[in-house]
Protein backbone atom coordinates (compact mmCIF):
# COMPACT_ATOMS: atom_id res chain seq x y z
CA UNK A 1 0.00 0.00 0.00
CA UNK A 2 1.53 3.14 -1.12
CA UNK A 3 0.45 6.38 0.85
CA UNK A 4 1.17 9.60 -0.82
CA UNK A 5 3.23 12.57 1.22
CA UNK A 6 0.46 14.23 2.10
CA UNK A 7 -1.62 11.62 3.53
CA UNK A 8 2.07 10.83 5.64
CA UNK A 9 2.07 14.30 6.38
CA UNK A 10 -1.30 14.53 8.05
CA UNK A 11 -1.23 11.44 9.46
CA UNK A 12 2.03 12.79 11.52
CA UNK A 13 0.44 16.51 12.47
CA UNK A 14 -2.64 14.12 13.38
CA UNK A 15 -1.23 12.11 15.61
CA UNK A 16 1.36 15.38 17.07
CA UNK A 17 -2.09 16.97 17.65
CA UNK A 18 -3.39 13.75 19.53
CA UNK A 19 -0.35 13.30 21.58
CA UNK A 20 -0.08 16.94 22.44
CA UNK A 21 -3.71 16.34 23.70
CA UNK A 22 -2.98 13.95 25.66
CA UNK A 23 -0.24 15.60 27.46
CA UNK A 24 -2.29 18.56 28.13
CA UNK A 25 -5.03 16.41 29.88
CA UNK A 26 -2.58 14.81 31.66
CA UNK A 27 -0.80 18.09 33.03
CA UNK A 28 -3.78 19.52 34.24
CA UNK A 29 -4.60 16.05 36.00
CA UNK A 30 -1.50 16.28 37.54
CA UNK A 31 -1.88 19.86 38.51
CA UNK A 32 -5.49 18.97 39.95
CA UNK A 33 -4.01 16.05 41.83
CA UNK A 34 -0.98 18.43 42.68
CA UNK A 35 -3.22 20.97 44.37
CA UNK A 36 -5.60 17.91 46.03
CA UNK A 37 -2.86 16.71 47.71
CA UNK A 38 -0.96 20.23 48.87
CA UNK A 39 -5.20 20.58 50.45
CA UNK A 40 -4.84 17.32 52.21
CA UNK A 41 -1.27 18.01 53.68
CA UNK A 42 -2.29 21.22 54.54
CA UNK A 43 -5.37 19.14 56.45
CA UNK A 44 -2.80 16.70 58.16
CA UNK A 45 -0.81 20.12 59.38
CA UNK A 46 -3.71 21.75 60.89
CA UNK A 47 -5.29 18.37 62.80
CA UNK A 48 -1.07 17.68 63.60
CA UNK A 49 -1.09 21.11 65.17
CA UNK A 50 -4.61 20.71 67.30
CA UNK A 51 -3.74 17.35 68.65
CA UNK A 52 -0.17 19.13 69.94
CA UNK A 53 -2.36 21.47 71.75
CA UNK A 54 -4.42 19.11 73.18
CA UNK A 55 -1.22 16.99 74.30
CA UNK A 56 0.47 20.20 75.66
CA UNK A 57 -2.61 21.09 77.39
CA UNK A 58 -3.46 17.83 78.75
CA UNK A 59 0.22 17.41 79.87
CA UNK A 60 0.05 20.52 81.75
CA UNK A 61 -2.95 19.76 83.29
CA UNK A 62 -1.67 16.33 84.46
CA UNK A 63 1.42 18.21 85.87
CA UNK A 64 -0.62 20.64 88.07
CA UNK A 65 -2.69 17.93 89.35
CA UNK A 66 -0.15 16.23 90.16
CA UNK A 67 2.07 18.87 92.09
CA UNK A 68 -0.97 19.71 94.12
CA UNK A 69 -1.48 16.04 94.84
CA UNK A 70 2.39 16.13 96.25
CA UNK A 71 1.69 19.41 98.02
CA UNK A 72 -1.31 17.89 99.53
CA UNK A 73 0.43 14.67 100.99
CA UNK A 74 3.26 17.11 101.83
CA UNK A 75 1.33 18.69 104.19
CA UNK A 76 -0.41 15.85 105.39
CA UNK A 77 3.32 13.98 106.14
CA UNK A 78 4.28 17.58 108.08
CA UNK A 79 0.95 17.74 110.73
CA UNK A 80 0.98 13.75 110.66
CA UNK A 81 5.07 14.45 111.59
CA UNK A 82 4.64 17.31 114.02
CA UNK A 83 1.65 14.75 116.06
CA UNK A 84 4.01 12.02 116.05
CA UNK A 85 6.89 14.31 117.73
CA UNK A 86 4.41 15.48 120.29
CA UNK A 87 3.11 12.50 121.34
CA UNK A 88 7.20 10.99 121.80
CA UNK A 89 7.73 14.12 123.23
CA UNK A 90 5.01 13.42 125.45
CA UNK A 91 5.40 9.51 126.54
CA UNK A 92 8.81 10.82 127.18
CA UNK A 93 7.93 12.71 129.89
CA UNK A 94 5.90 10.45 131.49
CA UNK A 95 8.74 8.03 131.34
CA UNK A 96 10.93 10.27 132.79
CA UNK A 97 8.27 11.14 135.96
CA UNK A 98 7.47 7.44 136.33
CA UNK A 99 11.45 6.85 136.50
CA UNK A 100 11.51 9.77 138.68
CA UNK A 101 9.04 8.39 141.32
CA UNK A 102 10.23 5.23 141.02
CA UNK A 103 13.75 6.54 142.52
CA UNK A 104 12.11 9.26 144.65
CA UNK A 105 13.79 11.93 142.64
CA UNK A 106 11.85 15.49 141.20
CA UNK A 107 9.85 14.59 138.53
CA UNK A 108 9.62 18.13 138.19
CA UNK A 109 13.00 17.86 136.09
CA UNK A 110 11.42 16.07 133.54
């Protein structure tokens, strides 16, 4: 089959024109799936940056409550401490009047 130069020649700018089509469609696909995907990791930034917050603020309320938790049993330990020293301090002294009496010496030494 024998095809003149013409029919070659549009033939070739027919399929240039089809190919060039083709590439056009697919750059603006790929700009479109370009600019869906710069959306979503703009999404992923935003939800990245709230749950940071939320850790940060969580943390820092977990850090207070806990401080005032220590504070609490601090001060608990310190009047829990001071009773304990007053009631040694006080069997003390009646150990030392009971030795006292027991050797008829002044209890009021004690």
């Amino acid at each position: 089959m024998k095809m003149s130069k013409t029919t070659l020649a549009m033939l070739l700018t027919v399929s240039v024109f089809g190919l060039s089509a083709c590439s056009e469609a697919s750059k603006d696909k790929t700009a479109e799936v370009e600019k869906a995907a710069a959306a979503k990791m703009e999404q992923v930034k935003e939800n990245t940056s709230e749950v940071m917050d939320d850790v940060s603020d969580a943390t820092s309320d977990v850090y207070e409550s806990a401080k005032d938790g220590v504070e609490d049993m601090m001060d608990v330990a310190e009047e829990e401490g001071a009773e304990l020293k007053e009631d040694g301090l006080q069997k003390l002294k009646e150990a030392c009047i009971a030795s006292k009496e027991a050797t008829d010496g002044d209890p009021t030494d004690c």
